[in-house]
C-alpha atoms as a PDB file:
ATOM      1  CA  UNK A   1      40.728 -48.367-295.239  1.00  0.00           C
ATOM      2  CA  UNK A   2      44.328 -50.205-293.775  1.00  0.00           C
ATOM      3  CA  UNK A   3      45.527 -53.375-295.817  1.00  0.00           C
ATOM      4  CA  UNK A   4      47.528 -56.155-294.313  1.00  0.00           C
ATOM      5  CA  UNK A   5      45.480 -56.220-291.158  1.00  0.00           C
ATOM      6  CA  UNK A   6      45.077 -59.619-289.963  1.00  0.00           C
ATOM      7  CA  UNK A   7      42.931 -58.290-286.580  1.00  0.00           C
ATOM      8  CA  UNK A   8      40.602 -55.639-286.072  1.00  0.00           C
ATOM      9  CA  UNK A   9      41.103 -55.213-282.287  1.00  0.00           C
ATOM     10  CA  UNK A  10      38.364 -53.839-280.444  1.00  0.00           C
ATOM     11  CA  UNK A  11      38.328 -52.433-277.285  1.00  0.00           C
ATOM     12  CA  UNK A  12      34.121 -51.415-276.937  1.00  0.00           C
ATOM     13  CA  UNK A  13      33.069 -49.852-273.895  1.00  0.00           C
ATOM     14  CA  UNK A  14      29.921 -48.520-271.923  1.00  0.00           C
ATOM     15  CA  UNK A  15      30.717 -45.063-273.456  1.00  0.00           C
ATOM     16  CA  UNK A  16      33.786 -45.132-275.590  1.00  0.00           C
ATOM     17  CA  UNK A  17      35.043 -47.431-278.389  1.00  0.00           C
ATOM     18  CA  UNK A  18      38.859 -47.967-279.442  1.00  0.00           C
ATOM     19  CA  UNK A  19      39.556 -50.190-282.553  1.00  0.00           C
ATOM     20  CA  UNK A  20      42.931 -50.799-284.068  1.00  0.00           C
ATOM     21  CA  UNK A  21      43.900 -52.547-287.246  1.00  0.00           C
ATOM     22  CA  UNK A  22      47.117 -54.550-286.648  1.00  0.00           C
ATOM     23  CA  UNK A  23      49.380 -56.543-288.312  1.00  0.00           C
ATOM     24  CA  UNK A  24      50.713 -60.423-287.945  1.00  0.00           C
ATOM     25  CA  UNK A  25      53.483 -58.939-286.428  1.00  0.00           C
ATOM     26  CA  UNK A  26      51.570 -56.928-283.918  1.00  0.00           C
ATOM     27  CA  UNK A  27      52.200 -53.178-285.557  1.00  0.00           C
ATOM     28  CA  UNK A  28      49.159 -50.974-285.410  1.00  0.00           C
ATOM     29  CA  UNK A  29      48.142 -50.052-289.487  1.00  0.00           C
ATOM     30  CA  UNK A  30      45.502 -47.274-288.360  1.00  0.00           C
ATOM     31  CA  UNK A  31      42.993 -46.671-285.472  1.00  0.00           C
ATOM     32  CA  UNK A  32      39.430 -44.930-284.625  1.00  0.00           C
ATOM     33  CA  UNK A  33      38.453 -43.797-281.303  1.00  0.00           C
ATOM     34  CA  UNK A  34      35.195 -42.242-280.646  1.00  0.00           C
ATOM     35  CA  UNK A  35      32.007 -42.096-278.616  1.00  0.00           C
ATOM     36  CA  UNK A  36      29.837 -44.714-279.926  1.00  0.00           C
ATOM     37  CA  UNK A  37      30.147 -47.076-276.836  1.00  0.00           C
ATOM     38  CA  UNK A  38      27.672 -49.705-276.563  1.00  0.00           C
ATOM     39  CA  UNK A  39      24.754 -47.373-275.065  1.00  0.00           C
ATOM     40  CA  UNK A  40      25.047 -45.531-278.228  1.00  0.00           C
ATOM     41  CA  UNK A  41      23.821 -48.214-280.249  1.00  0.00           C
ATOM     42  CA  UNK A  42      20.401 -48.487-280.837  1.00  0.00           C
ATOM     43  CA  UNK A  43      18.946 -52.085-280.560  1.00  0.00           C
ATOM     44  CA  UNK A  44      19.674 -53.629-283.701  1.00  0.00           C
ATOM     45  CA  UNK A  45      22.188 -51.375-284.185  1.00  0.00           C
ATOM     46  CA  UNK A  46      25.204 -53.456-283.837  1.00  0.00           C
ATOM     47  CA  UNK A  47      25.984 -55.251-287.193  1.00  0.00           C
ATOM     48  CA  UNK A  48      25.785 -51.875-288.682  1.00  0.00           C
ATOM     49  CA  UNK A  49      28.109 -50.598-286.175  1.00  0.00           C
ATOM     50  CA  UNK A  50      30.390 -53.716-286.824  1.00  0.00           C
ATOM     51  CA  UNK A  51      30.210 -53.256-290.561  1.00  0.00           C
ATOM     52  CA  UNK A  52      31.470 -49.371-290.577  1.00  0.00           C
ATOM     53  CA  UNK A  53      34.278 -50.149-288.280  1.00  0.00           C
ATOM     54  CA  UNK A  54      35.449 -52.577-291.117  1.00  0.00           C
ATOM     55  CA  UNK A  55      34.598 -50.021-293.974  1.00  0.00           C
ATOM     56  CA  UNK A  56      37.502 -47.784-291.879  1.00  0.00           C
ATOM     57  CA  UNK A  57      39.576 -50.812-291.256  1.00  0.00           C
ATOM     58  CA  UNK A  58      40.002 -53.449-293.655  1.00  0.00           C
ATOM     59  CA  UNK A  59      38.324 -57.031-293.354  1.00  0.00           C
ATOM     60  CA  UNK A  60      40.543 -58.608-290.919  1.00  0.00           C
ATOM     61  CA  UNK A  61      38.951 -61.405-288.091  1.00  0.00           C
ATOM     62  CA  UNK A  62      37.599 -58.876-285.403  1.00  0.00           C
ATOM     63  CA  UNK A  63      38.623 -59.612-281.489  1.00  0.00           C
ATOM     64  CA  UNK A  64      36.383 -57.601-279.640  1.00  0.00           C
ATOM     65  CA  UNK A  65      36.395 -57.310-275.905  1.00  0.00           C
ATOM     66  CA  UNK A  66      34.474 -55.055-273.115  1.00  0.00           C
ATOM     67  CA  UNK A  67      30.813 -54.408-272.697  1.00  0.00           C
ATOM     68  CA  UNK A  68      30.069 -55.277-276.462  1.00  0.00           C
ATOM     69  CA  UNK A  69      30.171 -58.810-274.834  1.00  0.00           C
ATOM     70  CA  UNK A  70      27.604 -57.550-271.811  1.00  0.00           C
ATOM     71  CA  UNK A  71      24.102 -58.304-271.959  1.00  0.00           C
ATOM     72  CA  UNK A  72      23.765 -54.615-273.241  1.00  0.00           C
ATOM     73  CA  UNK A  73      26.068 -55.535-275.711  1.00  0.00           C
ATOM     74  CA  UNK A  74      26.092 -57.271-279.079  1.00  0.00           C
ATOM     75  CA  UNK A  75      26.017 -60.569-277.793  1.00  0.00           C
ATOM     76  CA  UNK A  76      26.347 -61.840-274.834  1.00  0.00           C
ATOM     77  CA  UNK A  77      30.085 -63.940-274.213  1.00  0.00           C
ATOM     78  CA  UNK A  78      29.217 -65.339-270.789  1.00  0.00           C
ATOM     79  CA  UNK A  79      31.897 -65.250-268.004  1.00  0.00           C
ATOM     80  CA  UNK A  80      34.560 -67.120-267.330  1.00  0.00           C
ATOM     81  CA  UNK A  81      35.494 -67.593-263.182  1.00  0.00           C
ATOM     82  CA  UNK A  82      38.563 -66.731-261.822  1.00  0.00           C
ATOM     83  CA  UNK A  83      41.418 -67.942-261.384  1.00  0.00           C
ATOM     84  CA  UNK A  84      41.726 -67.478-264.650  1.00  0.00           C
ATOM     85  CA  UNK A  85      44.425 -66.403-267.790  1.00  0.00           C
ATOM     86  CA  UNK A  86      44.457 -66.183-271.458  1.00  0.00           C
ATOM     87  CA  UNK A  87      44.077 -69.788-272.324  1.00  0.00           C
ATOM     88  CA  UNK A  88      40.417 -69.381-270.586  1.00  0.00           C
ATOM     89  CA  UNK A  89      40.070 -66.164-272.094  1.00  0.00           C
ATOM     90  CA  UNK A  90      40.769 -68.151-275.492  1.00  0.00           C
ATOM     91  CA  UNK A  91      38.131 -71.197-274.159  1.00  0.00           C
ATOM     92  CA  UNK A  92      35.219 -68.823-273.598  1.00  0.00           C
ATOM     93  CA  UNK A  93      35.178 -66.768-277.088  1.00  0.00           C
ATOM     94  CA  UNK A  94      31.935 -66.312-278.137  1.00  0.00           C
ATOM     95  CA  UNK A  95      32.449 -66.959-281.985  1.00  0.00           C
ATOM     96  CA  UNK A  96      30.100 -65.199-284.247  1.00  0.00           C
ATOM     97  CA  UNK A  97      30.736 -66.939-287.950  1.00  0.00           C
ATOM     98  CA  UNK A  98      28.527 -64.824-289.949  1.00  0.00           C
ATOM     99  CA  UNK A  99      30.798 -61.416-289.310  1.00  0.00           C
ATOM    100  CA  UNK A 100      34.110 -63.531-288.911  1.00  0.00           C
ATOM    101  CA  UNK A 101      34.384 -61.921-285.378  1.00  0.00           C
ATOM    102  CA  UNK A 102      34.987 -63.340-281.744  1.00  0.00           C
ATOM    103  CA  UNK A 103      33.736 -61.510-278.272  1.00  0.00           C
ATOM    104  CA  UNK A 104      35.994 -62.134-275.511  1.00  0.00           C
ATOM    105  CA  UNK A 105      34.760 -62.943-272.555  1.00  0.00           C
ATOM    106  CA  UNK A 106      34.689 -61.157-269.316  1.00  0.00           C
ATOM    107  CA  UNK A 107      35.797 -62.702-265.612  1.00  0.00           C
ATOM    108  CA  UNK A 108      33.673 -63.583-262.445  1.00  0.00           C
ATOM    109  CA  UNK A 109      35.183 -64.201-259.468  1.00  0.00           C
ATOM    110  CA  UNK A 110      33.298 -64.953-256.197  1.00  0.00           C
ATOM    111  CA  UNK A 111      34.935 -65.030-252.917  1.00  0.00           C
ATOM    112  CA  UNK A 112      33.729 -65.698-249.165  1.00  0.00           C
ATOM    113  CA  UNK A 113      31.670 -62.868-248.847  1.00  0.00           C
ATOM    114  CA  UNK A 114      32.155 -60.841-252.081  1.00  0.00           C
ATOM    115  CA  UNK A 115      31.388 -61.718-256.045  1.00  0.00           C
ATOM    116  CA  UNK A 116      32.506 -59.233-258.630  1.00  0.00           C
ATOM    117  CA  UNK A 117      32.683 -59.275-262.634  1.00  0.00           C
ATOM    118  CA  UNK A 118      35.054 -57.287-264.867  1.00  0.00           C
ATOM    119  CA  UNK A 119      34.662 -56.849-268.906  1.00  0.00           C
ATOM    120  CA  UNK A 120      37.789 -55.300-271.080  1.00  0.00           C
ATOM    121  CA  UNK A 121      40.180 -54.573-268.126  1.00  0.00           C
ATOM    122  CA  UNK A 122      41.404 -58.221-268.203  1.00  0.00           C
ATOM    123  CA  UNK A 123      42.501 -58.058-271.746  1.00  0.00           C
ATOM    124  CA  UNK A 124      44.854 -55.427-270.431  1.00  0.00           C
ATOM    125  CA  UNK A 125      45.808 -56.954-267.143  1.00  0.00           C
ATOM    126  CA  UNK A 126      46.951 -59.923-269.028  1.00  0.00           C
ATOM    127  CA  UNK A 127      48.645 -58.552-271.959  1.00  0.00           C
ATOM    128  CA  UNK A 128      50.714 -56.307-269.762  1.00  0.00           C
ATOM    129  CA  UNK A 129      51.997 -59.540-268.149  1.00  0.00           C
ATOM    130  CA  UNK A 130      52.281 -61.405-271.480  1.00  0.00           C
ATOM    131  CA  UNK A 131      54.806 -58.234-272.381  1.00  0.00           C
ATOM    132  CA  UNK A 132      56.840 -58.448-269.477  1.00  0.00           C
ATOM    133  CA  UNK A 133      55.696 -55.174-268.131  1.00  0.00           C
ATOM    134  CA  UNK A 134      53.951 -56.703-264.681  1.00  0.00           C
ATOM    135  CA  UNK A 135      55.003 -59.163-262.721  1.00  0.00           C
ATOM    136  CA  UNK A 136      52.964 -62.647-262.936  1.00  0.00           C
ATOM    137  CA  UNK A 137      53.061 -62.112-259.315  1.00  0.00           C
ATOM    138  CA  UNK A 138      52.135 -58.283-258.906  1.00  0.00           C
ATOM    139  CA  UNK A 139      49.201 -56.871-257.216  1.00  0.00           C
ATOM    140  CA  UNK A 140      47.723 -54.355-259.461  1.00  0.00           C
ATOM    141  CA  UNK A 141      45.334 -51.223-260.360  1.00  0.00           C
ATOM    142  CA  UNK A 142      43.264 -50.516-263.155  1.00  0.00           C
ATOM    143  CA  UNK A 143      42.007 -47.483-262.504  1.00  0.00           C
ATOM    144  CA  UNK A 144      38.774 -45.937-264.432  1.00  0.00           C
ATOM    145  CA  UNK A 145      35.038 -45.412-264.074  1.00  0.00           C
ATOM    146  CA  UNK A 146      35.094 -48.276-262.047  1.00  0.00           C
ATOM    147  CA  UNK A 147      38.309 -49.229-260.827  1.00  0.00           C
ATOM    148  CA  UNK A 148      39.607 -52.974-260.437  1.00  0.00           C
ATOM    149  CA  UNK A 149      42.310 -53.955-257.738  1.00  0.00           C
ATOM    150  CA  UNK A 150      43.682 -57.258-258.857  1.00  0.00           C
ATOM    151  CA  UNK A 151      46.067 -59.995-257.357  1.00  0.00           C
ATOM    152  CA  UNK A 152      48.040 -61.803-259.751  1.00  0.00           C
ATOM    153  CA  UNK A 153      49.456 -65.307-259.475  1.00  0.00           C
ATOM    154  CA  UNK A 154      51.645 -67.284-261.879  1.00  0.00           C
ATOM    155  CA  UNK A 155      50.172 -64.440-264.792  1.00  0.00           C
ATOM    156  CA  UNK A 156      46.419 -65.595-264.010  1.00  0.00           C
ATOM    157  CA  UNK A 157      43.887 -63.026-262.474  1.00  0.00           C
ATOM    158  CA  UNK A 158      42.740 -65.207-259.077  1.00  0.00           C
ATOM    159  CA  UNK A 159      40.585 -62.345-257.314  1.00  0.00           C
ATOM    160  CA  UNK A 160      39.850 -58.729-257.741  1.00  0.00           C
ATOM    161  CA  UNK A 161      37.533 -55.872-256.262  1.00  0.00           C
ATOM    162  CA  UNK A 162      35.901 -53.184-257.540  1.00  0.00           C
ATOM    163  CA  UNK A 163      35.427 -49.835-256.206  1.00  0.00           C
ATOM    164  CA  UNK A 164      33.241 -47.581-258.381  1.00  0.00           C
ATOM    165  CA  UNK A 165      35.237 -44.474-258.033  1.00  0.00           C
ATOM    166  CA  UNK A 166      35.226 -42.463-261.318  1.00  0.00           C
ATOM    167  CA  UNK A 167      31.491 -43.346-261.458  1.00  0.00           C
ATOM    168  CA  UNK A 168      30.976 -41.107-258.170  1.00  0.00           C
ATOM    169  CA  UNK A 169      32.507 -38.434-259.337  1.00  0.00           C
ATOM    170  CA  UNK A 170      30.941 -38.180-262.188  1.00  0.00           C
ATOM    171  CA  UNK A 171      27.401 -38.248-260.110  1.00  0.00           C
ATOM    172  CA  UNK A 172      28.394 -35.757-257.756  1.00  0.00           C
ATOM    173  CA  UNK A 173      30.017 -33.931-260.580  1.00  0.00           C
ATOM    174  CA  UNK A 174      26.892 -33.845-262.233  1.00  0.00           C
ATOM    175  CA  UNK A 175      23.912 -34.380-259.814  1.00  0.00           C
ATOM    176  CA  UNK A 176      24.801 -33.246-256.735  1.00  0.00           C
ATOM    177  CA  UNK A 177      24.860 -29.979-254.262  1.00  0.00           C
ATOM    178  CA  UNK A 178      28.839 -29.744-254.873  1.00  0.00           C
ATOM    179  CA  UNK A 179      28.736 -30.464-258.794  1.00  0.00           C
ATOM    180  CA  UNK A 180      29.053 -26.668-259.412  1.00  0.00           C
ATOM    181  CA  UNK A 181      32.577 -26.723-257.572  1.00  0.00           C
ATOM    182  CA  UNK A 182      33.665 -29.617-259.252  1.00  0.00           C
ATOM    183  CA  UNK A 183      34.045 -28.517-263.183  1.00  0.00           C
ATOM    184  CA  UNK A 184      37.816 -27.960-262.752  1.00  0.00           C
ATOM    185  CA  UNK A 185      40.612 -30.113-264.346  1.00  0.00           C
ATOM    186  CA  UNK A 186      42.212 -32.331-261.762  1.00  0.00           C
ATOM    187  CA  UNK A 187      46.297 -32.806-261.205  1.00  0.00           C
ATOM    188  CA  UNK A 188      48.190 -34.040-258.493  1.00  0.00           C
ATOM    189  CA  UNK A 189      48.866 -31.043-256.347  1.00  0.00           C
ATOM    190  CA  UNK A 190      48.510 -29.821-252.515  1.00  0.00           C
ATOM    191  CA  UNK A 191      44.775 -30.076-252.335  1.00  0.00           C
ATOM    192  CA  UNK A 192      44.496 -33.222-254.185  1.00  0.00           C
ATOM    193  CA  UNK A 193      47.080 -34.868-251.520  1.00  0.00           C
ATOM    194  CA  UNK A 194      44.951 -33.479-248.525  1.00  0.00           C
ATOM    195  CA  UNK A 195      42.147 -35.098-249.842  1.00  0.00           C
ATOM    196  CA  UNK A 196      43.764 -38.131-249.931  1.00  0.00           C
ATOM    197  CA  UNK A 197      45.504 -38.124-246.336  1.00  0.00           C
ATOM    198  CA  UNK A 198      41.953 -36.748-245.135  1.00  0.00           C
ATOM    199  CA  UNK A 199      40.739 -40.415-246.568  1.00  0.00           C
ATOM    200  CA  UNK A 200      43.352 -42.023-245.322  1.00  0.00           C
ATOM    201  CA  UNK A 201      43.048 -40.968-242.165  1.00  0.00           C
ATOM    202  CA  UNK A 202      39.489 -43.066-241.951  1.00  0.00           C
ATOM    203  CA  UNK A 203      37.103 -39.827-242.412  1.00  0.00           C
ATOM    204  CA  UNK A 204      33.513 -40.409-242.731  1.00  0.00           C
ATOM    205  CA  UNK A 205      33.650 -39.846-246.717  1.00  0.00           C
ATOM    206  CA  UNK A 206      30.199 -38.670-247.152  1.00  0.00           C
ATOM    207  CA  UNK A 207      30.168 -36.041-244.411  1.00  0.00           C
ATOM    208  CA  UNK A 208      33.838 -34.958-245.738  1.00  0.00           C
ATOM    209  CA  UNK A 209      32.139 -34.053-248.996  1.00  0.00           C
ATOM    210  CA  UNK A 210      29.592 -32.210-247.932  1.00  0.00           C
ATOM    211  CA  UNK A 211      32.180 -30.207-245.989  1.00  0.00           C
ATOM    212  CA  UNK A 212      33.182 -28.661-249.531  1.00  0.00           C
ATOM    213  CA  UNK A 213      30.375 -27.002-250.147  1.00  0.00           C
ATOM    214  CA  UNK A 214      30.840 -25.597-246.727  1.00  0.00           C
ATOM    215  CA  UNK A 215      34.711 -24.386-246.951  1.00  0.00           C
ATOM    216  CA  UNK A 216      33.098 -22.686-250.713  1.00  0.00           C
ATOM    217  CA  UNK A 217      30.777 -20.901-248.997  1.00  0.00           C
ATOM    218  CA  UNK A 218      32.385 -19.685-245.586  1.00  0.00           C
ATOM    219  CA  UNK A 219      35.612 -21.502-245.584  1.00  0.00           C
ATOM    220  CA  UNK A 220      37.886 -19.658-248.873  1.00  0.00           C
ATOM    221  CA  UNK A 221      37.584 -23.207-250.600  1.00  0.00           C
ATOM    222  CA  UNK A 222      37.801 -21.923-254.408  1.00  0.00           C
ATOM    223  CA  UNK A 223      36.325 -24.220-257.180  1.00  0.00           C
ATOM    224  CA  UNK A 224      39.747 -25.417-258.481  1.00  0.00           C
ATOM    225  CA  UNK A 225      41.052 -26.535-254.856  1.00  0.00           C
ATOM    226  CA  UNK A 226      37.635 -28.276-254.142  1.00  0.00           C
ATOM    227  CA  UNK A 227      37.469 -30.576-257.537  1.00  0.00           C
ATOM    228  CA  UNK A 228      41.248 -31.761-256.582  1.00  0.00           C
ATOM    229  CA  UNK A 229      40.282 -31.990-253.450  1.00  0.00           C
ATOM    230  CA  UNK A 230      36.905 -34.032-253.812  1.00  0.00           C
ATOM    231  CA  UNK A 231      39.095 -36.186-256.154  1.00  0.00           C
ATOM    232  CA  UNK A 232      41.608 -37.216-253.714  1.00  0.00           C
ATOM    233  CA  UNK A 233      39.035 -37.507-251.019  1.00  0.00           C
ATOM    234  CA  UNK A 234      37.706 -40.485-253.417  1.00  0.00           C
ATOM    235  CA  UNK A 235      41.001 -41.829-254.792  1.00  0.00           C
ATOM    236  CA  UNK A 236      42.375 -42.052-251.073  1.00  0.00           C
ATOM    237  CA  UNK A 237      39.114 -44.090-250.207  1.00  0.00           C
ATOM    238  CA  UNK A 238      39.785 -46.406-253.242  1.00  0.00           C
ATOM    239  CA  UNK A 239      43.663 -47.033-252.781  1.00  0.00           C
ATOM    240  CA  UNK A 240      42.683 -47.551-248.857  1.00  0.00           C
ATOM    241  CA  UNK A 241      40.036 -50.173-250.187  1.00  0.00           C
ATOM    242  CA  UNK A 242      42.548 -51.494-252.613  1.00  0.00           C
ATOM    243  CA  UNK A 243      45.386 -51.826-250.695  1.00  0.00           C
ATOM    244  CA  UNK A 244      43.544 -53.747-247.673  1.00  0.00           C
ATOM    245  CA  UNK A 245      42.366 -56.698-250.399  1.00  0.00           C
ATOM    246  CA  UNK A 246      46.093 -56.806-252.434  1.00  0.00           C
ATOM    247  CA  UNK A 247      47.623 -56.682-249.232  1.00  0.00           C
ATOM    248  CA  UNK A 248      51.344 -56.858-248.489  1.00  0.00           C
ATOM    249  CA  UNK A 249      53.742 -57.031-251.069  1.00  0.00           C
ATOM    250  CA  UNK A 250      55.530 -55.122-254.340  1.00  0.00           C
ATOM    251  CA  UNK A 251      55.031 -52.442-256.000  1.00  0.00           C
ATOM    252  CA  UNK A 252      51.346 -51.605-257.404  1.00  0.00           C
ATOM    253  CA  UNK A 253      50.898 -52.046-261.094  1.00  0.00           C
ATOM    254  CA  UNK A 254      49.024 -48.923-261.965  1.00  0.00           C
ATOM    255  CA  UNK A 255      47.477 -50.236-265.706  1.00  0.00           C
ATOM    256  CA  UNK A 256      45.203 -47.442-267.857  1.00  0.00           C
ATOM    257  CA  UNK A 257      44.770 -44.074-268.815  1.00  0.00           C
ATOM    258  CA  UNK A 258      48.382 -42.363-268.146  1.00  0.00           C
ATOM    259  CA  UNK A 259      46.151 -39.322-266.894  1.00  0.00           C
ATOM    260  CA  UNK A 260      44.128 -41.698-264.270  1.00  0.00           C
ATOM    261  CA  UNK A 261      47.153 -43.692-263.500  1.00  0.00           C
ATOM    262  CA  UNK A 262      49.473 -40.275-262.655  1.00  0.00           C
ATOM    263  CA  UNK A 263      46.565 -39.558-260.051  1.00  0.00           C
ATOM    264  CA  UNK A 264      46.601 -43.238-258.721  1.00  0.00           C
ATOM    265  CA  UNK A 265      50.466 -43.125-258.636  1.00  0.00           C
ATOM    266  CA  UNK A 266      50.873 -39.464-256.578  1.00  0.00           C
ATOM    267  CA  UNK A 267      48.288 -41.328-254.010  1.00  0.00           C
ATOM    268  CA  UNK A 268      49.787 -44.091-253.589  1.00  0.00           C
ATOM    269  CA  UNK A 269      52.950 -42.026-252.581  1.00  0.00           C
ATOM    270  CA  UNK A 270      51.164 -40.597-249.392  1.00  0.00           C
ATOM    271  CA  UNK A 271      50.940 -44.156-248.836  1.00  0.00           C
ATOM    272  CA  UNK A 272      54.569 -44.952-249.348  1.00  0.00           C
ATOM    273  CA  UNK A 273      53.501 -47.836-251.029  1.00  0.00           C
ATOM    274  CA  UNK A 274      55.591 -48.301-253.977  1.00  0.00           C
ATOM    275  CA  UNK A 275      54.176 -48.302-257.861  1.00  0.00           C
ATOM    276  CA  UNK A 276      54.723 -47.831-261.505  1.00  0.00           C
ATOM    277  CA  UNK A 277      52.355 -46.853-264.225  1.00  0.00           C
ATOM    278  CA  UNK A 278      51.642 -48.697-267.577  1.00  0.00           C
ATOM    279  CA  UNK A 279      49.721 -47.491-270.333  1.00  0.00           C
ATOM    280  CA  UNK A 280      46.429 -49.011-270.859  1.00  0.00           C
ATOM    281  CA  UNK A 281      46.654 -49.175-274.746  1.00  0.00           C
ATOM    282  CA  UNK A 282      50.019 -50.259-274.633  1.00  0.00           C
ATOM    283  CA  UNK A 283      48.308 -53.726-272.365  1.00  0.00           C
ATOM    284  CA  UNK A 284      45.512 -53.978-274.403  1.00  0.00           C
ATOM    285  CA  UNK A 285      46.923 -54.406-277.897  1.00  0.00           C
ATOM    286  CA  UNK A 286      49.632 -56.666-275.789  1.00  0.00           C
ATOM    287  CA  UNK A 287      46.654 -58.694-274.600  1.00  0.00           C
ATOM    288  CA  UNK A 288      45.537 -58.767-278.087  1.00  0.00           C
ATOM    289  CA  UNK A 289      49.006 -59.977-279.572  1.00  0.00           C
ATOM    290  CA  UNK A 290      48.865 -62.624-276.828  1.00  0.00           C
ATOM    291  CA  UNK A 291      45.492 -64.022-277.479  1.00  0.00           C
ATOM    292  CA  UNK A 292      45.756 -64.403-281.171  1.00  0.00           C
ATOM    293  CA  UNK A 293      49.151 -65.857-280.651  1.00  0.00           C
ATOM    294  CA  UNK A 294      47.052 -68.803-278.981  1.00  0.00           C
ATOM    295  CA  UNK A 295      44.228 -68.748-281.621  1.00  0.00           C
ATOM    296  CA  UNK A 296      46.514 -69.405-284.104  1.00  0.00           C
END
């Protein structure tokens, strides 16, 4: 068990769950990452869940943030509507006394002809602004199972869009005709980049994937080319998504998983759009350090 924490920071997702212990002065005492995201909690489940993550990390408040605020989630910390920044992040905790814990909340925002809702990536958004890694001003990517594209003003999230990328690979990678092509690891390379410039290029997406299983069979396509490939054909439809609602402007934020984020970045450069990566961990316990800065 760490001493001296004065959060337990949790980041509690769909599938995954990251919590750090950390100090007053913002140094990380000890960590566990593993697979018990909210859908691996069995109804009920979740004070139990709360109460082992303390038994590994000392007794500190808890800040959690992601889905464990969802209505799938431990309870529900209802939304708070863009624009929006820390100090409404701070106004919409969901306080739950009897654990000495506080949900954040997730953002909403609703435009014209589009609504949209994010839970977790905002925490990192934020806190990479908070640390002077983004811009207040920068449009931005967090990339993931379903990826957010974000514009920034003054250091408040004011719209974003979400384009549910890594979630349709994962179908096809599992469910679909081309799934058995798709099992290899992914880096940036030749086949991922003509899979992005095919995208790019406005192809009809679902006809270009079909045209894998095609180029396996008759065309010399072998397994590792088509998973790149497939990839970039999805990526290049995101970015082109992305990049038409950020619009004009600096360089792309690219906030997350270094591994996701090197994938995002060598798109981008078929783009010639300018970027820069930030780790995801990095902006979340920054968001963290930020937030309890304010709770104080």
């Amino acid at each position: 068990m760490a001493s001296g924490a004065e959060i337990i920071a949790v980041d509690w997702g769909t599938t995954n769950r990251r919590a750090y212990a950390v100090a007053r002065d913002g140094t990380v005492i000890d960590q566990v990452s593993d697979g018990q995201g909210v859908l691996a909690v069995e109804s009920g489940g979740f004070p139990a869940a709360v109460a082992d993550l303390r038994a590994r990390l000392g007794s500190g408040a808890m800040l959690l943030a992601g889905m464990i605020g969802s209505n799938r989630g431990w309870v529900e910390a209802p939304y708070r509507s863009c624009p929006a920044g820390l100090d409404e992040l701070v106004g919409g905790l969901k306080r739950i006394a009897e654990s000495d814990a506080a949900i954040v909340p997730g953002l909403s925002f609703a435009g014209d002809d589009s609504v949209d809702v994010m839970r977790g990536e905002e925490i990192q958004l934020l806190g990479a602004v908070a640390a002077g890694l983004v811009s207040p001003n920068a449009p931005a990517c967090h990339p993931g199972t379903h990826a957010k594209w974000v514009k920034l003003e003054g250091g408040r999230i004011v719209a974003f869009r979400t384009v549910m990328t890594g979630e349709m690979f994962a179908l096809l990678k599992k469910h679909s005709i081309i799934g058995s092509q798709l099992q290899a690891e992914i880096a940036p390379g030749p086949s991922f980049a003509a899979g992005v410039r095919r995208s790019l290029e406005r192809c009809e997406l679902t006809a270009e994937l079909f045209q894998i299983r095609a180029r396996g069979l008759i065309g010399g396509l072998s397994d590792e080319e088509a998973s790149a490939y497939a990839s970039g054909l999805l990526i290049g439809a995101d970015i082109r998504t992305g990049l038409s609602f950020v619009g004009r402007g600096g360089a792309v934020a690219l906030i997350g998983d270094p591994a996701l984020t090197a994938l995002y970045a060598a798109a981008l450069r078929e783009t010639r759009r300018p970027c820069f990566e930030v780790d995801g961990e990095a902006a979340f316990l920054a968001g963290i350090k930020a937030l309890t800065e304010i709770m104080r």
